[in-house]
Protein backbone atom coordinates (compact mmCIF):
# COMPACT_ATOMS: atom_id res chain seq x y z
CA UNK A 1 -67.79 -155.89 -118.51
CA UNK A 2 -65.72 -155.46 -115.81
CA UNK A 3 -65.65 -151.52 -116.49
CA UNK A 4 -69.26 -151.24 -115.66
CA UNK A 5 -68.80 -153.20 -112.66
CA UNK A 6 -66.13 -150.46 -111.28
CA UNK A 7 -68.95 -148.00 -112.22
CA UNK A 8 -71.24 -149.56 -110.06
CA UNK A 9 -68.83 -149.53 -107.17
CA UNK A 10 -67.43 -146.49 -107.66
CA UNK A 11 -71.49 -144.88 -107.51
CA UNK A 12 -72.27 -146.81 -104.69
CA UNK A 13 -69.51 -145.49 -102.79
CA UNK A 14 -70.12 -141.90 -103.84
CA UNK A 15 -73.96 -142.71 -102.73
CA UNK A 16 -72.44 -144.08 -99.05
CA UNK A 17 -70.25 -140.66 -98.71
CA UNK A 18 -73.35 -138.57 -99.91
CA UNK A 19 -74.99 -140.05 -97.10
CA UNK A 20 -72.29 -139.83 -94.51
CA UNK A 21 -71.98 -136.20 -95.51
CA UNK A 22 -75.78 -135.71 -94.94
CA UNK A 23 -75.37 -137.23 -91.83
CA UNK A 24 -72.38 -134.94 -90.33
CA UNK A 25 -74.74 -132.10 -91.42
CA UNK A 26 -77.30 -133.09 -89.93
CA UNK A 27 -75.43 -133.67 -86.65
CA UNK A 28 -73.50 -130.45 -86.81
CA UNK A 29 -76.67 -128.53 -87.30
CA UNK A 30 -78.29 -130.45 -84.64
CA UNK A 31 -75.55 -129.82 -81.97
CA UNK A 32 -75.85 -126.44 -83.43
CA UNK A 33 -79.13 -125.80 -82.85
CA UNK A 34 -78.72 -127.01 -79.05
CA UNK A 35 -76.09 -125.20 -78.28
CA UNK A 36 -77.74 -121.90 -79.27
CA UNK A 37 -81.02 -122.87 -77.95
CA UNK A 38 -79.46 -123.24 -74.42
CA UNK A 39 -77.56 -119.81 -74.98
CA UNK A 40 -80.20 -118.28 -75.76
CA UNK A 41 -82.52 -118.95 -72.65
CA UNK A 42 -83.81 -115.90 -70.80
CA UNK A 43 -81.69 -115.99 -67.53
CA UNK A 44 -82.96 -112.18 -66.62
CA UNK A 45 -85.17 -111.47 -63.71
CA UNK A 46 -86.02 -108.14 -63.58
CA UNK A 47 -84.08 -105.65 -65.79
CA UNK A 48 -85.03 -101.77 -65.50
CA UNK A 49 -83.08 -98.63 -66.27
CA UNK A 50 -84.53 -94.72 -65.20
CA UNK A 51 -83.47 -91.67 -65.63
CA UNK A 52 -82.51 -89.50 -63.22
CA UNK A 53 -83.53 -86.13 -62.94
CA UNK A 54 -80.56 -83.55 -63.45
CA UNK A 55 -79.40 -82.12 -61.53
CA UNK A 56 -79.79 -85.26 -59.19
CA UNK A 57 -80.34 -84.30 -55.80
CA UNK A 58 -79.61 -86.59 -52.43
CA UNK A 59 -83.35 -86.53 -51.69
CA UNK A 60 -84.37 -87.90 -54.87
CA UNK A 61 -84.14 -91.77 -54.81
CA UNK A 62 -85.11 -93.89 -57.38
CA UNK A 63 -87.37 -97.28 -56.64
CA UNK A 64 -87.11 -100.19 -58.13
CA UNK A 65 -89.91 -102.84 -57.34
CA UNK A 66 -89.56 -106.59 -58.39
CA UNK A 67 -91.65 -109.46 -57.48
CA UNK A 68 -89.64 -112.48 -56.48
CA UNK A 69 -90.60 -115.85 -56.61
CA UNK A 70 -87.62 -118.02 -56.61
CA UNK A 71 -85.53 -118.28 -53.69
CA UNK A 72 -83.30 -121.66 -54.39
CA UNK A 73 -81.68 -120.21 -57.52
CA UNK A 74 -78.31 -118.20 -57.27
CA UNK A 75 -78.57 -114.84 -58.82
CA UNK A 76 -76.00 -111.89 -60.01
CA UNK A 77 -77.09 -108.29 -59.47
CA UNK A 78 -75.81 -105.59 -61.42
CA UNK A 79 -75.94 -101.71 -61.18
CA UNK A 80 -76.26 -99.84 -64.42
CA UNK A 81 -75.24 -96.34 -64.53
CA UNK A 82 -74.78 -93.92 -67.58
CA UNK A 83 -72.76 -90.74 -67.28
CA UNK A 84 -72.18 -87.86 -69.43
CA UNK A 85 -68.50 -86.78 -69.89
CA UNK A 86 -69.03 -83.73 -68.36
CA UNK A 87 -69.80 -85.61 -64.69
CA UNK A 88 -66.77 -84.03 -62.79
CA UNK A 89 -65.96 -86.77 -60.84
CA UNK A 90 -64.28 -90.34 -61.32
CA UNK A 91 -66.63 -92.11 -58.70
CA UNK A 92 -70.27 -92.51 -58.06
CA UNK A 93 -71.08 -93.27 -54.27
CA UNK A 94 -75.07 -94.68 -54.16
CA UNK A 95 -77.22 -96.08 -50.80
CA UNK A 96 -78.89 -98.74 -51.77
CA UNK A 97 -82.02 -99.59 -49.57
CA UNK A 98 -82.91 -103.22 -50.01
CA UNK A 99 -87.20 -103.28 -48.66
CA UNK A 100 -87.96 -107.43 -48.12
CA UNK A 101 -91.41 -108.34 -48.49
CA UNK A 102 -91.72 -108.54 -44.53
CA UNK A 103 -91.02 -104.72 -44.68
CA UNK A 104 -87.50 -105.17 -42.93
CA UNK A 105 -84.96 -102.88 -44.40
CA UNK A 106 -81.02 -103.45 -45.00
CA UNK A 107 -78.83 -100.51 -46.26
CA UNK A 108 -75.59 -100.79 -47.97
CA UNK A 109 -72.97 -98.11 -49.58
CA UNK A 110 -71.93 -98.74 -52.77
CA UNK A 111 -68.55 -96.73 -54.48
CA UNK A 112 -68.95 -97.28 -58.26
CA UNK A 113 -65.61 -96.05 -60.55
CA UNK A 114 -66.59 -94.41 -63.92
CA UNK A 115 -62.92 -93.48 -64.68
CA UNK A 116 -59.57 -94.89 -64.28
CA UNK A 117 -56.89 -92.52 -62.19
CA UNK A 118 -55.62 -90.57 -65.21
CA UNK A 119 -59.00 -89.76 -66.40
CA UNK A 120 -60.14 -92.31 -68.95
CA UNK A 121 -63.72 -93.17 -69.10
CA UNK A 122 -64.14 -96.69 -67.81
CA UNK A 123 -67.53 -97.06 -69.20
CA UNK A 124 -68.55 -98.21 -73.04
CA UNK A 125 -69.86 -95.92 -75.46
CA UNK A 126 -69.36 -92.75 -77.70
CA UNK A 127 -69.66 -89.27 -78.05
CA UNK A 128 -71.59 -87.35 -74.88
CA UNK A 129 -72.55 -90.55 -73.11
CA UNK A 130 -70.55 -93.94 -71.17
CA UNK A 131 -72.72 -96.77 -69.53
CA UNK A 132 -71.26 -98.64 -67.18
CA UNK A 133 -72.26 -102.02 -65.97
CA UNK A 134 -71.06 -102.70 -62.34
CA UNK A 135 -71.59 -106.10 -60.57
CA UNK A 136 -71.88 -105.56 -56.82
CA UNK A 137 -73.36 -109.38 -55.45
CA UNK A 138 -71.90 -112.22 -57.36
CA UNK A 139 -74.44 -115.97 -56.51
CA UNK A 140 -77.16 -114.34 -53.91
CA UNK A 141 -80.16 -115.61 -53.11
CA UNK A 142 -83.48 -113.81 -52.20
CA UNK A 143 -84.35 -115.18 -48.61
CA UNK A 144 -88.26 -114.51 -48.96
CA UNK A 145 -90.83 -114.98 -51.73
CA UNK A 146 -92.69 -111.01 -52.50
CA UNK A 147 -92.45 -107.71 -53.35
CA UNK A 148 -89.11 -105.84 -53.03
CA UNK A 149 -88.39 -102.67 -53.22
CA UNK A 150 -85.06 -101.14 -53.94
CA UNK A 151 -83.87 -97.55 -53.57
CA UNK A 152 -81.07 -96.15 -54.76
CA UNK A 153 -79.68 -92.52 -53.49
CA UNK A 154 -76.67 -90.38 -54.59
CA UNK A 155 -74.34 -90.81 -51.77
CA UNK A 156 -72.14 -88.00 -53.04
CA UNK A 157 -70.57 -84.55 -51.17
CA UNK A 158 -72.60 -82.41 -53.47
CA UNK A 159 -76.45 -82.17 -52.50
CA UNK A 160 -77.04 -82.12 -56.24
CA UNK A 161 -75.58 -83.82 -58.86
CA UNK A 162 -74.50 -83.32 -62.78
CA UNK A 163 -73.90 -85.59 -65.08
CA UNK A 164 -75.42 -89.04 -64.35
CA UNK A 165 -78.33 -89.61 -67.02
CA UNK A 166 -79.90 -92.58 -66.01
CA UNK A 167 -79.44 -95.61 -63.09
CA UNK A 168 -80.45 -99.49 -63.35
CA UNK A 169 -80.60 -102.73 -61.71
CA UNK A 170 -79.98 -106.04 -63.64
CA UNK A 171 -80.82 -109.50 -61.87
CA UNK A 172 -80.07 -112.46 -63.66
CA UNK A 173 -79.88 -115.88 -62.55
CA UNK A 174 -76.12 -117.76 -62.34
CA UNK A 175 -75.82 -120.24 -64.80
């Protein structure tokens, strides 16, 4: 008799860790679930890549038009810029013409490195082609709500240009 007695215990303490187990699961995939869900959030604003004609000539900007609504939040602007290995030089000067919706204009001169002194390709990638992703304004905010336009030139020696395939701007809000 007092076997089946043990049994009983011994069942009803498997049944209480069955359910503690259940419950850690449930809590791990919980947290889990959280954590990705708040990783996962869309922090992009405006996110647009285009090529660039070759050979890219001085008088051939590229615009880049984004409506802005939010001008609490801090945001991170990035330039993309892929190159082809055969672009002969290690730098990439751009102007970068900033339009605000009340039409006033602020310029700025921007020296992006694509390779390290002895040569190396500072970009990611493969084969023909290296993308680089350059921050250049770290937590700024947009002063006006509207339309802004942004245009970036080749600020380089040569009138036209080899080599670069395509330019972007990334904005992303800093979280």
């Amino acid at each position: 008799m007092v076997k089946w007695k043990i049994n009983i215990f011994t069942t009803l303490q498997q049944t209480s860790m069955l359910k503690k187990a259940r419950l850690y699961v449930l809590l791990f995939v919980f947290l889990l679930t959280g954590f990705l869900s708040t990783r996962c959030t869309n922090t992009t604003v405006y996110d647009q890549i285009k090529p660039v004609e070759t050979p890219w000539k001085s008088t051939d900007p590229l615009l880049f038009e984004v409506n802005i609504e939010d001008t609490i939040s801090p945001m991170n602007f990035y330039f993309h810029v892929r190159n082809n290995i055969e672009y002969r030089y290690s730098n990439l000067f751009l102007f970068f013409q900033t339009t605000f919706p009340d039409q006033r204009i602020a310029i700025d001169t921007f020296n992006i490195w694509l390779a390290a002194p002895d040569g190396k390709w500072l970009g990611k990638g493969f084969g023909k082609y290296r993308d680089s992703e350059i921050s250049f304004k770290m937590k700024g905010r947009f002063p006006q709500k509207g339309m802004y336009t942004f245009r970036v030139e080749q600020a380089m020696r040569d009138i036209e240009l080899t080599g670069i395939e395509s330019i972007g701007i990334r904005i992303e809000y800093d979280h």
